[in-house]
Structures are given as structure tokens and as C-alpha cells.
Protein backbone atom coordinates (compact mmCIF):
# COMPACT_ATOMS: atom_id res chain seq x y z
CA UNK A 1 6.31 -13.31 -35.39
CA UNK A 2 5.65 -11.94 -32.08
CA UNK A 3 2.13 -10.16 -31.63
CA UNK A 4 2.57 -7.68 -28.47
CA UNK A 5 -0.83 -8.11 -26.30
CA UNK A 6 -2.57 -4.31 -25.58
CA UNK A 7 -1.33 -4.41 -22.23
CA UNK A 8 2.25 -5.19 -23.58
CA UNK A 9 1.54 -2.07 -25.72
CA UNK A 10 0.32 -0.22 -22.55
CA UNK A 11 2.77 -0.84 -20.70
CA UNK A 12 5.25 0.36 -22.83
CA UNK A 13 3.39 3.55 -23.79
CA UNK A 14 3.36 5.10 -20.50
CA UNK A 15 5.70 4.63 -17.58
CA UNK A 16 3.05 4.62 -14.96
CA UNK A 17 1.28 2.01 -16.99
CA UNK A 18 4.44 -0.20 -16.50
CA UNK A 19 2.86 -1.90 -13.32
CA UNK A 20 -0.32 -3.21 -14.84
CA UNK A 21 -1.70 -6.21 -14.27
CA UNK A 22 -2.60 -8.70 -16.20
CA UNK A 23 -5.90 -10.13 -14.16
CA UNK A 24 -7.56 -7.92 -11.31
CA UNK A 25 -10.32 -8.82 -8.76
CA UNK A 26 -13.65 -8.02 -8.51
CA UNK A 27 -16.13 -8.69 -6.39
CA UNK A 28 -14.28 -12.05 -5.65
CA UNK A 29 -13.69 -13.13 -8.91
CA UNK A 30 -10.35 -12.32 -11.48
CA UNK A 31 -11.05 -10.86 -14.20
CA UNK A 32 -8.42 -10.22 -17.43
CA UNK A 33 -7.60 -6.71 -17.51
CA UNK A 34 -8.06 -6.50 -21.33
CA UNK A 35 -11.55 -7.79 -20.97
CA UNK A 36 -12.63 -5.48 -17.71
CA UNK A 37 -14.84 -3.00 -17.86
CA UNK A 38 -13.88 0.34 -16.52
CA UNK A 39 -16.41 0.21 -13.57
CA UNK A 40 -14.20 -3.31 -12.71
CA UNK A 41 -11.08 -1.43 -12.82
CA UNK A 42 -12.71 1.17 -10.81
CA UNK A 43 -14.07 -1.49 -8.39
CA UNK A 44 -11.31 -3.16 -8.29
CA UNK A 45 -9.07 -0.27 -7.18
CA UNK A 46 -11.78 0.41 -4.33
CA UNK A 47 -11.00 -3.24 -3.32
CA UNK A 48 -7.11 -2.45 -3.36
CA UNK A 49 -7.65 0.68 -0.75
CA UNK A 50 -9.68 -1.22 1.68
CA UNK A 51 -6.94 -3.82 1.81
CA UNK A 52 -4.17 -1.06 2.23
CA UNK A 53 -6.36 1.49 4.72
CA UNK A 54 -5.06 -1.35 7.74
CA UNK A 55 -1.65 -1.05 6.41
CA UNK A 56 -1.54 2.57 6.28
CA UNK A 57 -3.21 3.21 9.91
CA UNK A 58 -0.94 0.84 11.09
CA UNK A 59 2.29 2.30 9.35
CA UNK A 60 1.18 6.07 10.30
CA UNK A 61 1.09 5.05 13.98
CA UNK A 62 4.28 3.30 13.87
CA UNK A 63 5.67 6.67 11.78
CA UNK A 64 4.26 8.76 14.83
CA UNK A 65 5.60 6.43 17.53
CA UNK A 66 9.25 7.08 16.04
CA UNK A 67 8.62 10.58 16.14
CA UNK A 68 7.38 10.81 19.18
CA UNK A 69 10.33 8.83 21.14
CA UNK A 70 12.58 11.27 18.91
CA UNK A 71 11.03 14.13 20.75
CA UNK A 72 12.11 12.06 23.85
CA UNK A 73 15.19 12.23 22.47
CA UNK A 74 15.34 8.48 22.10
CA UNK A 75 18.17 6.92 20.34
CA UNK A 76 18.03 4.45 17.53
CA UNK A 77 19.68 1.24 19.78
CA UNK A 78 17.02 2.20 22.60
CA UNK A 79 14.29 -0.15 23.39
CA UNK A 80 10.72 1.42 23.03
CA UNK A 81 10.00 0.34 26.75
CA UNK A 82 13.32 2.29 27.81
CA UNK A 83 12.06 5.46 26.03
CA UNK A 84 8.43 5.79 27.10
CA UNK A 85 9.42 3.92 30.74
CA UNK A 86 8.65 7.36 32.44
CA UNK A 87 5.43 7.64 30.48
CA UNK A 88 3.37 4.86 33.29
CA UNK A 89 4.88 6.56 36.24
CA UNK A 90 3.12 10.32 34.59
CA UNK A 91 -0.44 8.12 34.03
């Protein structure tokens, strides 16, 4: 018979649990999720956001560049370089 693991159980608990994973990374190393302490899990999570905090800067200015040649009234086909092409002459 099939023994479901505590993650298994976990996951099936709770939707937001769904998404667990089985090993995270501390400090360098992986570590099995079952056998983490919570400080790991809360370590590891401050690991996750430094690697996404590039991402999101990154993603934020592209989200404000879009906005910002829609104010231009730039359309979708339009090259960036077409849009803000007026913006050099103004500098």
C-alpha cells in the first residue's frame, strides 16, 4: 500500500500548499523540506526574493516604458525608437 509523504498530505490539505517543494536552498546547500527547520524555510524564502528583486525592477520598468509610449499614444506594431524618436531632439 501506498504511504502518502507529509508534503503529499500538505499539499493536498491546502491549495496554496499545492506548490511546495520537495528540497529548498539554504545558505548554498538543499535541504528536504520535511526535514527543514522553520528558520530554513524562512531563509530560504529571503534567498527566493533576492533572486526575484532583479526580475521585478526589471519587469516594473519595462511595465512603465509601455505606459509611458501609451501616453505617446504609441501603437502596439510601433518600434520603441519610433515612439520616443522626438524624446533626443527635447534633451
Amino acid at each position: 500500500m501506498f504511504k502518502r509523504t507529509l508534503l503529499d498530505r500538505l499539499r493536498k490539505q491546502n491549495l496554496f500548499l499545492d506548490e511546495l517543494p520537495s528540497l529548498i536552498h539554504v545558505d548554498g546547500t538543499e535541504v528536504a523540506l520535511e526535514e527543514a527547520t522553520l528558520d530554513q524555510v524562512a531563509f530560504a524564502i529571503l534567498e527566493m526574493e533576492e533572486g526575484l528583486r532583479p526580475i521585478s525592477r526589471r519587469m516594473h520598468a519595462l511595465r512603465e516604458l509601455v505606459e509611458q509610449a501609451r501616453k505617446r499614444r504609441g501603437l502596439g506594431a510601433q518600434r520603441i525608437d519610433e515612439i520616443f524618436s522626438d524624446e533626443e531632439a527635447r534633451s
